[in-house]
Protein backbone atom coordinates (compact mmCIF):
# COMPACT_ATOMS: atom_id res chain seq x y z
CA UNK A 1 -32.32 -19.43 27.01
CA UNK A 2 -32.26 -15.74 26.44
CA UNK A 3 -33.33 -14.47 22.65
CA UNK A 4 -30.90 -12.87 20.66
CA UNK A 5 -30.56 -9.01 20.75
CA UNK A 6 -31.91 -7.04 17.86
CA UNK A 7 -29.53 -4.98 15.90
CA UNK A 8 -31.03 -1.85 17.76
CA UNK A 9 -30.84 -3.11 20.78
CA UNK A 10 -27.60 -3.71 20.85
CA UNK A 11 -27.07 -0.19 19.09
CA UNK A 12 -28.79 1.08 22.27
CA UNK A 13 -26.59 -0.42 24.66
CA UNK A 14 -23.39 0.62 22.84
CA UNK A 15 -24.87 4.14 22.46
CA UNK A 16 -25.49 4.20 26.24
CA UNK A 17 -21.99 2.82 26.27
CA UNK A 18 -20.54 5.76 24.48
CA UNK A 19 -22.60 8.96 26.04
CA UNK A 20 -21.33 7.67 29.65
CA UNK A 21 -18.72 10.25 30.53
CA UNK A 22 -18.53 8.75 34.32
CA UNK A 23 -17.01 5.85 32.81
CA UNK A 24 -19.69 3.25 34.66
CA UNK A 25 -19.10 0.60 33.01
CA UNK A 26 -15.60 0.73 34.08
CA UNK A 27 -16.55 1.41 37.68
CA UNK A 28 -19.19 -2.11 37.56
CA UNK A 29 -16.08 -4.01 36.24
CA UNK A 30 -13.85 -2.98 39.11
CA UNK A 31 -16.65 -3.49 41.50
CA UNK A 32 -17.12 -7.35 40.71
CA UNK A 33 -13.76 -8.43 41.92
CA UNK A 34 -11.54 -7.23 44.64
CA UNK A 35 -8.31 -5.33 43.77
CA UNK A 36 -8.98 -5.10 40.46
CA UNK A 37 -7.39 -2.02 38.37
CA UNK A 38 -8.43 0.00 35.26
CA UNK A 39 -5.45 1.66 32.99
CA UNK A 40 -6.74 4.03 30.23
CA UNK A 41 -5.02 4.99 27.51
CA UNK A 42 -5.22 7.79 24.55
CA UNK A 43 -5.67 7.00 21.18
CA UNK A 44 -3.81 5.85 18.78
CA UNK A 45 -2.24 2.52 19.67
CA UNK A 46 -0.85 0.87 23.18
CA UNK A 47 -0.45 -2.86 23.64
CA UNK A 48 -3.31 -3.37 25.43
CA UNK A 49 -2.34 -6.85 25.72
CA UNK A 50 0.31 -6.08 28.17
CA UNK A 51 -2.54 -4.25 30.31
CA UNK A 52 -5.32 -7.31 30.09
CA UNK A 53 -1.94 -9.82 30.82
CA UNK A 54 -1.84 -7.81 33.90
CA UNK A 55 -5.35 -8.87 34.99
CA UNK A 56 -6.18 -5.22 34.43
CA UNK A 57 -9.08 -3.31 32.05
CA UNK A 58 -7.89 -1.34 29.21
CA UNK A 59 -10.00 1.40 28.76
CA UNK A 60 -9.44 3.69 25.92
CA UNK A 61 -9.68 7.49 26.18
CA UNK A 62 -11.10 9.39 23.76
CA UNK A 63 -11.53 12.86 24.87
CA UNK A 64 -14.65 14.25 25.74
CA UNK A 65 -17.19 14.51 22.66
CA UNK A 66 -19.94 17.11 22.09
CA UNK A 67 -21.44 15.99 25.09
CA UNK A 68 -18.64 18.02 27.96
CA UNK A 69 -18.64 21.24 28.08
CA UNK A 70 -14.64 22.35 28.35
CA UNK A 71 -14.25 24.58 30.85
CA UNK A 72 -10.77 24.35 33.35
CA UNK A 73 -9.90 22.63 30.49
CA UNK A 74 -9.41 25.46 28.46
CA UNK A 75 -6.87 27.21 31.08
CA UNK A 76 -4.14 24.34 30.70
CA UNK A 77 -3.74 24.67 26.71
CA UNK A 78 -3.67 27.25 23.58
CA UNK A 79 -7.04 27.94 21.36
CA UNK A 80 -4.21 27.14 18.69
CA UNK A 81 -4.13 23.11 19.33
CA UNK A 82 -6.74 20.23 18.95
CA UNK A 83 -9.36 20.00 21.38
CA UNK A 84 -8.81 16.64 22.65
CA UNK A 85 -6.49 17.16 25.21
CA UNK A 86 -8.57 20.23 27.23
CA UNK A 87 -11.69 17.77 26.89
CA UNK A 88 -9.57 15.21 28.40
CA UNK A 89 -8.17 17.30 31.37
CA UNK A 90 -11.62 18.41 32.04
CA UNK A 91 -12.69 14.53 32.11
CA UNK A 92 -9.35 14.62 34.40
CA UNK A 93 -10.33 17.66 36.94
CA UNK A 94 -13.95 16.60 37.47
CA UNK A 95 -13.51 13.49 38.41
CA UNK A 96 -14.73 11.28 35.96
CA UNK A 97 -11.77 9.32 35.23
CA UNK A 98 -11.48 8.83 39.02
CA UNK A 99 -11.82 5.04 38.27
CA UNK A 100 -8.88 4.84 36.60
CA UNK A 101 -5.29 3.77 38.28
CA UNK A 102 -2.91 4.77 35.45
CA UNK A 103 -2.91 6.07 32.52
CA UNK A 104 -0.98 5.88 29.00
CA UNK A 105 0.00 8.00 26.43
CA UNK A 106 1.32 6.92 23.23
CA UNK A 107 3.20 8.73 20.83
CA UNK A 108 1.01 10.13 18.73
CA UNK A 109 2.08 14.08 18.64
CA UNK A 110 3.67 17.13 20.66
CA UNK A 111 0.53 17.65 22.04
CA UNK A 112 -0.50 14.19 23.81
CA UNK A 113 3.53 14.38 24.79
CA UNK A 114 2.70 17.63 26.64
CA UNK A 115 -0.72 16.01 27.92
CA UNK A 116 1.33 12.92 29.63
CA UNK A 117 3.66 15.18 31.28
CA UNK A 118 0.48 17.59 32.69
CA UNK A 119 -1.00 14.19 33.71
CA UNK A 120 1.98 13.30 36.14
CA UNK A 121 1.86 16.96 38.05
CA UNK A 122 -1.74 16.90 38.20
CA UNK A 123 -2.29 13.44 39.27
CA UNK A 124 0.52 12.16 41.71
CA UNK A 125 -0.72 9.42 43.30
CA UNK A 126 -1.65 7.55 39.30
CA UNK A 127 0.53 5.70 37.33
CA UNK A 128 1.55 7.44 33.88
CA UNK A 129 4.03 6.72 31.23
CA UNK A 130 4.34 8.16 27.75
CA UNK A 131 4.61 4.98 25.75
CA UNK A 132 7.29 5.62 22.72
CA UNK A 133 7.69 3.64 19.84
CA UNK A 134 10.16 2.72 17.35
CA UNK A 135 10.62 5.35 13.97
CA UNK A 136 13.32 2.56 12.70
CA UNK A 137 11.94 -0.56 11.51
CA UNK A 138 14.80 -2.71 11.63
CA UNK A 139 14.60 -5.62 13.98
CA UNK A 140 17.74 -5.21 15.40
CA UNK A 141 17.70 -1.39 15.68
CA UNK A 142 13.62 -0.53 15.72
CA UNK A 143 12.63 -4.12 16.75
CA UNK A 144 14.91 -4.24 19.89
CA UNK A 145 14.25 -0.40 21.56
CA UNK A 146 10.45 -1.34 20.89
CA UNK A 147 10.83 -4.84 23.41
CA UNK A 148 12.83 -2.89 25.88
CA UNK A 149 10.22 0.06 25.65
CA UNK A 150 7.50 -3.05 26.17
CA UNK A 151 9.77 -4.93 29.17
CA UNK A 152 9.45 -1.72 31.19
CA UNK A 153 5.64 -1.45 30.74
CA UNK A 154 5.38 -5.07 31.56
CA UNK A 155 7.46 -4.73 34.78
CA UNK A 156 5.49 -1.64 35.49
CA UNK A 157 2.17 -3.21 35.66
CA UNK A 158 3.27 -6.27 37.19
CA UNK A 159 4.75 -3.69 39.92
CA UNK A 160 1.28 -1.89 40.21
CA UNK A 161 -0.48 -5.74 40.74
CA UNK A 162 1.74 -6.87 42.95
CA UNK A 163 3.12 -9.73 40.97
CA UNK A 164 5.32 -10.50 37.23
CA UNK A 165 3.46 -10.66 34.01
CA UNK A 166 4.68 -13.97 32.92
CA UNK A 167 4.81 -14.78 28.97
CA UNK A 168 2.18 -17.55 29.42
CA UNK A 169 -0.26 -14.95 30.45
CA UNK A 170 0.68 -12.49 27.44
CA UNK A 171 0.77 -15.29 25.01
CA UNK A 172 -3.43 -15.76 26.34
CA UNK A 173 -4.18 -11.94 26.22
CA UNK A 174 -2.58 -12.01 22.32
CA UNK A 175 -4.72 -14.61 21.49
CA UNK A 176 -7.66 -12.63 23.21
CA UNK A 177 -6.93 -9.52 21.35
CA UNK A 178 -5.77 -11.62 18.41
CA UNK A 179 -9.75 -13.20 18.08
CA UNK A 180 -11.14 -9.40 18.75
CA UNK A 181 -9.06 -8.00 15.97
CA UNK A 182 -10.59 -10.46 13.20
CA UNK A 183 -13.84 -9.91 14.95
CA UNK A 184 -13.56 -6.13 13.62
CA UNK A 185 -11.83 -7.38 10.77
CA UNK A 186 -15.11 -9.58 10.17
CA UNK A 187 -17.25 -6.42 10.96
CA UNK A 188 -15.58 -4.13 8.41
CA UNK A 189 -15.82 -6.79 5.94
CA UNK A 190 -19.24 -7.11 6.31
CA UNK A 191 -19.96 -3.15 6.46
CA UNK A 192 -17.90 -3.38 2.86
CA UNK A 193 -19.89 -5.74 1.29
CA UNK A 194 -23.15 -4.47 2.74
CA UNK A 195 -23.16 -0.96 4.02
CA UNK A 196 -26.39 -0.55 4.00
CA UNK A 197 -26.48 -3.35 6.69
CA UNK A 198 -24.36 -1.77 8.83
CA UNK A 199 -24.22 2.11 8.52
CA UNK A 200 -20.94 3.64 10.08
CA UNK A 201 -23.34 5.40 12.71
CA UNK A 202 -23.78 2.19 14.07
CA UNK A 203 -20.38 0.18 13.41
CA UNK A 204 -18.69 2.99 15.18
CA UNK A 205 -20.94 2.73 18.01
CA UNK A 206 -20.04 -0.77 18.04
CA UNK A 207 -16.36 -0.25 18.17
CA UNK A 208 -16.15 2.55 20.77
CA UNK A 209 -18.01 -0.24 23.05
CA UNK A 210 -14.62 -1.85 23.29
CA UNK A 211 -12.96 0.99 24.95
CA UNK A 212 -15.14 0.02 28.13
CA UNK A 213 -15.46 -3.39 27.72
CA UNK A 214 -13.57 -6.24 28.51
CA UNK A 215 -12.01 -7.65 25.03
CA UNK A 216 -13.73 -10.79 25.44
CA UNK A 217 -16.90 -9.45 25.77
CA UNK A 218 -16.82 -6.83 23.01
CA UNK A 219 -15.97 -9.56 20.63
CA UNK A 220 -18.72 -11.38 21.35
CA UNK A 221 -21.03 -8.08 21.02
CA UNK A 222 -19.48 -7.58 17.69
CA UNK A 223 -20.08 -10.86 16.24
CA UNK A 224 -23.69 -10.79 17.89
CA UNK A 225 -24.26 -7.45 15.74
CA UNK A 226 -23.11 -8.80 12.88
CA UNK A 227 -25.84 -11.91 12.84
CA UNK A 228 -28.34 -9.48 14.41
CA UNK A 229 -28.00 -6.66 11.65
CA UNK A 230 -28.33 -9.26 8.67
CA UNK A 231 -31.23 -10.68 10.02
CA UNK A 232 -33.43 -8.53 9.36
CA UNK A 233 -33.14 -6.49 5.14
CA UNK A 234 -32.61 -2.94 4.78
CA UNK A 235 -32.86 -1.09 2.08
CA UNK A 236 -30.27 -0.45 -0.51
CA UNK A 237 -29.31 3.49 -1.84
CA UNK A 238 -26.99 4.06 -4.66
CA UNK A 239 -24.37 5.75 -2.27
CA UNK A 240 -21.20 6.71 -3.25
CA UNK A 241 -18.79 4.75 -1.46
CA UNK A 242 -16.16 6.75 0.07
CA UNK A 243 -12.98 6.04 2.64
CA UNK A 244 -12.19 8.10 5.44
CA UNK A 245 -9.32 9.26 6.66
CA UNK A 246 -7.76 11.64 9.08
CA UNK A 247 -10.33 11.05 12.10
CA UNK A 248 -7.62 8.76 13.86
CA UNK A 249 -7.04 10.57 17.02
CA UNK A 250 -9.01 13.43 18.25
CA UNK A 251 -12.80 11.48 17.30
CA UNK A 252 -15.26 12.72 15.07
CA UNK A 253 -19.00 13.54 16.75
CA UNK A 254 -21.56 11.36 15.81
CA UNK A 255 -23.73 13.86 14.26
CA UNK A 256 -21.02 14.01 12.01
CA UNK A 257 -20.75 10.38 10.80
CA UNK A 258 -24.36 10.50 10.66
CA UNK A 259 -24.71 13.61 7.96
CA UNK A 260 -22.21 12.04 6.05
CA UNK A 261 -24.06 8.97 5.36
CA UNK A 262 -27.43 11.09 5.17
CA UNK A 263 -25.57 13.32 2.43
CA UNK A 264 -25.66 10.09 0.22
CA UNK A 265 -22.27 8.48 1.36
CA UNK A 266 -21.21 5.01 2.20
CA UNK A 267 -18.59 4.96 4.39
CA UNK A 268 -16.86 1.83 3.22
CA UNK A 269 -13.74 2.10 5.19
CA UNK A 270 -12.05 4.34 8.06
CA UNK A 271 -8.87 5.09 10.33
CA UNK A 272 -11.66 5.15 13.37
CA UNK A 273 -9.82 4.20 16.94
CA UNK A 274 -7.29 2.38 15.02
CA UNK A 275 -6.17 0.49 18.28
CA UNK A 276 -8.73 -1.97 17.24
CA UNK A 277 -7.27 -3.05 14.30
CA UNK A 278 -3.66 -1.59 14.47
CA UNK A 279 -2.04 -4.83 14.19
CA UNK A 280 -3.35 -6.43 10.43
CA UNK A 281 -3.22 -9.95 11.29
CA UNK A 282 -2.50 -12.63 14.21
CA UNK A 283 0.12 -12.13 16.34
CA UNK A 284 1.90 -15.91 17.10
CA UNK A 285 0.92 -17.26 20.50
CA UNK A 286 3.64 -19.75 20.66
CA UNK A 287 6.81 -17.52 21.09
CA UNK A 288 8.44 -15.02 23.09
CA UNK A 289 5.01 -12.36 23.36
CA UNK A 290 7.32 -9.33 23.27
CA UNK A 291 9.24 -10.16 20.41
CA UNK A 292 6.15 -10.85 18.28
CA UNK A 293 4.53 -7.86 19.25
CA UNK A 294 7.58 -6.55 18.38
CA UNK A 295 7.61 -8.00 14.19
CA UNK A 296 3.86 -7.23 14.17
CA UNK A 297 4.22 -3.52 14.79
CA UNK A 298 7.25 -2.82 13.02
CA UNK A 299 6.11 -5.24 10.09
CA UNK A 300 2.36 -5.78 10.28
CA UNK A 301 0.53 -2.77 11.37
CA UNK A 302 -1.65 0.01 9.78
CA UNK A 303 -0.32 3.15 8.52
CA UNK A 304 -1.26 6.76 10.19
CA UNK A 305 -0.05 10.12 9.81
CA UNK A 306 1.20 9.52 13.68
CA UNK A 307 3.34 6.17 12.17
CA UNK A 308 6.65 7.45 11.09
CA UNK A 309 7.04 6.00 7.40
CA UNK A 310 10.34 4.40 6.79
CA UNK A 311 10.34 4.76 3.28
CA UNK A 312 8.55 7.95 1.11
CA UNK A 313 7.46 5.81 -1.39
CA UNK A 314 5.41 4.17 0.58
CA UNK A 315 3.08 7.34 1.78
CA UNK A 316 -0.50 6.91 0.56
CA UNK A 317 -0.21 2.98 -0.30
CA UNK A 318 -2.17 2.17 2.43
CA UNK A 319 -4.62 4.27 1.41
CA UNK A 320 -5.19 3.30 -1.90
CA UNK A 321 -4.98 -0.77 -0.54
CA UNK A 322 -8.41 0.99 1.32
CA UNK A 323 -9.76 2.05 -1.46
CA UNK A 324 -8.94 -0.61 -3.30
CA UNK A 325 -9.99 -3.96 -1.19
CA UNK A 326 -13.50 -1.62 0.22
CA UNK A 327 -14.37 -1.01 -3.31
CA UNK A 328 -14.54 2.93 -2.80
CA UNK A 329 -15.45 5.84 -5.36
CA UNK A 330 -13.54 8.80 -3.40
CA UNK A 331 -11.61 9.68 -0.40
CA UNK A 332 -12.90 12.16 2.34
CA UNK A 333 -10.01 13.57 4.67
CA UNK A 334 -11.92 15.07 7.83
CA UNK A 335 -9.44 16.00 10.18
CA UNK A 336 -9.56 17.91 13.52
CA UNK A 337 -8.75 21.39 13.73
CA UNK A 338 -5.18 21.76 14.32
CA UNK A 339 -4.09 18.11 13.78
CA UNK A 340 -0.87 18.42 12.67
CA UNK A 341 0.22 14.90 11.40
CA UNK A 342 -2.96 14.62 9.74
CA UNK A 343 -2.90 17.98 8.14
CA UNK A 344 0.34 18.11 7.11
CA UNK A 345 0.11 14.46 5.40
CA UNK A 346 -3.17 15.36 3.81
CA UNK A 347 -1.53 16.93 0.52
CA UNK A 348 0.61 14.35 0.17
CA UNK A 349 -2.14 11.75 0.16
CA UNK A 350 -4.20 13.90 -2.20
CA UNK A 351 -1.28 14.18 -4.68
CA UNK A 352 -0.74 10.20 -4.76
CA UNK A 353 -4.53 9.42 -5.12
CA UNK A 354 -4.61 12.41 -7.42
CA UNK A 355 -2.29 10.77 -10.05
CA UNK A 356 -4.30 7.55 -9.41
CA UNK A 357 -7.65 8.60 -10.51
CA UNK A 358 -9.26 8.64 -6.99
CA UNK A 359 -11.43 12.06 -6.71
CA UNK A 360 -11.08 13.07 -2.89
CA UNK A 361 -12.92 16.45 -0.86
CA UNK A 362 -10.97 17.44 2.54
CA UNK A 363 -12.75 19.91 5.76
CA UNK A 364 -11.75 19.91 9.18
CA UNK A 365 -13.73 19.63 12.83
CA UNK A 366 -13.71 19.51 16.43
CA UNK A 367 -15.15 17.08 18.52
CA UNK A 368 -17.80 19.22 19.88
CA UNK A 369 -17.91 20.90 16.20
CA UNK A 370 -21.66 22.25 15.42
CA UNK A 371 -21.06 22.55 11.30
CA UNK A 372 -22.96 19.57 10.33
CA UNK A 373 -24.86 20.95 7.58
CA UNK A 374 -21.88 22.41 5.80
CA UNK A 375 -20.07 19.54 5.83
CA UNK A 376 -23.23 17.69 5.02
CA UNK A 377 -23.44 20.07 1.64
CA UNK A 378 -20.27 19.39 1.10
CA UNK A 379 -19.72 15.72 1.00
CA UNK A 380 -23.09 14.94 -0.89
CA UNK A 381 -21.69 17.77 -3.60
CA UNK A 382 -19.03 15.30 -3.85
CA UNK A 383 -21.14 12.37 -3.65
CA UNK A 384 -23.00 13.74 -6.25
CA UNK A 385 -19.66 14.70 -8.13
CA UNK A 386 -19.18 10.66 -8.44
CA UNK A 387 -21.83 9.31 -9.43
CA UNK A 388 -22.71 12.39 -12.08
CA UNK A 389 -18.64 11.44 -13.51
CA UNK A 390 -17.35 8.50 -12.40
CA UNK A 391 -19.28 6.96 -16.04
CA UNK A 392 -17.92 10.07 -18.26
């Protein structure tokens, strides 16, 4: 019998994981069956269920980090917009997502609406679809446009396998996905309670592991970092503990995360890859898998500057249930450059935690951005800022 992993090692391996731009991982999956297929998909949400259902790998798509240097990229789209999408072509044009046989694109902005329709003239011979969602959350109205909108993926994917995608087989992919989500929900927990077990650095490691992994195997890396990590004692700061918010499409570097904690921050709670925890609790196995997928998202899902909110009342509840159940001292907004939804929700946020006693700091970045020290001045002011107040 093997011995467990330590904590770093499996650190390592999700590290390797996530500075693979040739998407290897994905390509050794493929390799060890016959006719298998990859789909990837853009942040912030897709029912990846559908696509594991399908006998296919999920793979999400993040852009290209501080790692690719943008350069065709840059002819396709305007200085003025986020950077994800030109890192993304560029992943496109050179081949590295080569491995993939389709490709989705959720509603998320203008911009990834734009990138979806590039995507078809560029790449003919792949599937794509701009997945829409419902901005009604009525069953009958909201509910019922979201299962057609999931029928026609379904049929799509059982088209590009060759064979239906039968409810018996999404019923077992929602309970796959259903045992990964409370796998994260176990891990964020944990990084809650203890965060200096389980620094951000490494949780988000962790969680980008499951864009290239099957779900089944990334929930058993999660748990296995979970037992590894509190194993072995680390030693306690007097952080301030802060929530996150804004980094939910276009991904913050990991230099980033990292001078945040380093600038005397716990980061107790986030709207990191939100795919992974989109839906807040189980979806029912037993029913019609559409349907349910249906309630959960209109009903039972997180809340994102990209999620239309039915009622504005309810803007910046979410966020305050964050701060609320993770414990936190402050908010930090980092959003990328140009993000609309996120920068245009931002005030509103601030104003609701504002009258709510919740002291919150806001700055902006890029993927590739190279302004760590600023922003590492900047939130350990406002670290500092907490813990000098917060008693007064």
């Amino acid at each position: 019998m093997n011995d467990p992993r330590s904590a770093q090692q499996i650190v390592d391996r999700c590290q390797a994981l996530f500075e693979d731009l040739d998407f290897n991982a994905v390509k050794a999956w493929k390799a060890a069956a016959p006719g298998r297929k990859a789909i990837g998909y853009m942040p912030v949400y897709v029912p990846r269920e559908l696509v594991h259902a399908a006998g296919m790998l999920p793979v999400g798509i993040l852009g290209g980090g501080d790692q690719l240097e943008v350069i065709q990229g840059d002819a396709y789209y305007q200085s003025y917009i986020c950077r994800i999408p030109r890192s993304t072509i560029e992943l496109g044009l050179t081949g590295r997502l080569d491995c993939l046989d389709g490709m989705l694109f959720p509603s998320i902005c203008d911009v990834i609406r734009n990138l979806s329709g590039m995507w078809q003239l560029m790449f003919k011979d792949k599937y794509v679809r701009y997945f829409d969602v419902p901005q009604n959350y009525q069953d009958e109205v909201g509910g019922r446009f979201y299962v057609e909108e999931l029928e026609i993926l379904r049929r799509d994917l059982g088209e590009l396998r060759g064979a239906p995608v039968t409810d018996a087989e999404l019923n077992a992919s929602i309970a796959v996905y259903n045992d990964n989500r409370a796998a994260v929900r176990e891990l964020y927990a944990y990084r809650a309670a203890k965060p200096w077990q389980a620094p951000t650095s490494e949780v988000y490691l962790v969680l980008r592991a499951g864009m290239v992994l099957p779900p089944e195997e990334h929930t058993r890396l999660v748990r296995e970092y979970i037992a590894a990590t509190d194993a072995v004692p680390r030693p306690m700061r007097d952080n301030a503990r802060i929530v996150m918010n804004g980094s939910f499409c276009e991904q913050p570097p990991l230099g980033l995360i990292k001078s945040i904690e380093l600038s005397g921050c716990y980061i107790v709670d986030d709207d990191f890859m939100l795919v992974t925890r989109w839906l807040l609790d189980d979806v029912p196995v037993d029913g019609k898998p559409l349907e349910e997928l249906s309630k959960a998202f209109l009903h039972r899902s997180a809340s994102t500057a990209a999620k239309y909110d039915a009622r504005r009342e309810d803007k910046g509840q979410y966020l305050l249930r964050q701060v609320k159940n993770a414990a936190a001292e402050g908010v930090v907004f980092a959003a990328p450059s140009f993000c609309d939804p996120a920068l245009l929700e931002r005030p509103m946020l601030q104003d609701v935690l504002a009258k709510h006693g919740v002291p919150s700091t806001a700055f902006k970045y890029a993927e590739n951005t190279g302004q760590m020290a600023p922003i590492r001045e900047q939130s350990g002011t406002f670290a500092d800022s907490i813990k000098l107040w917060s008693a007064a």
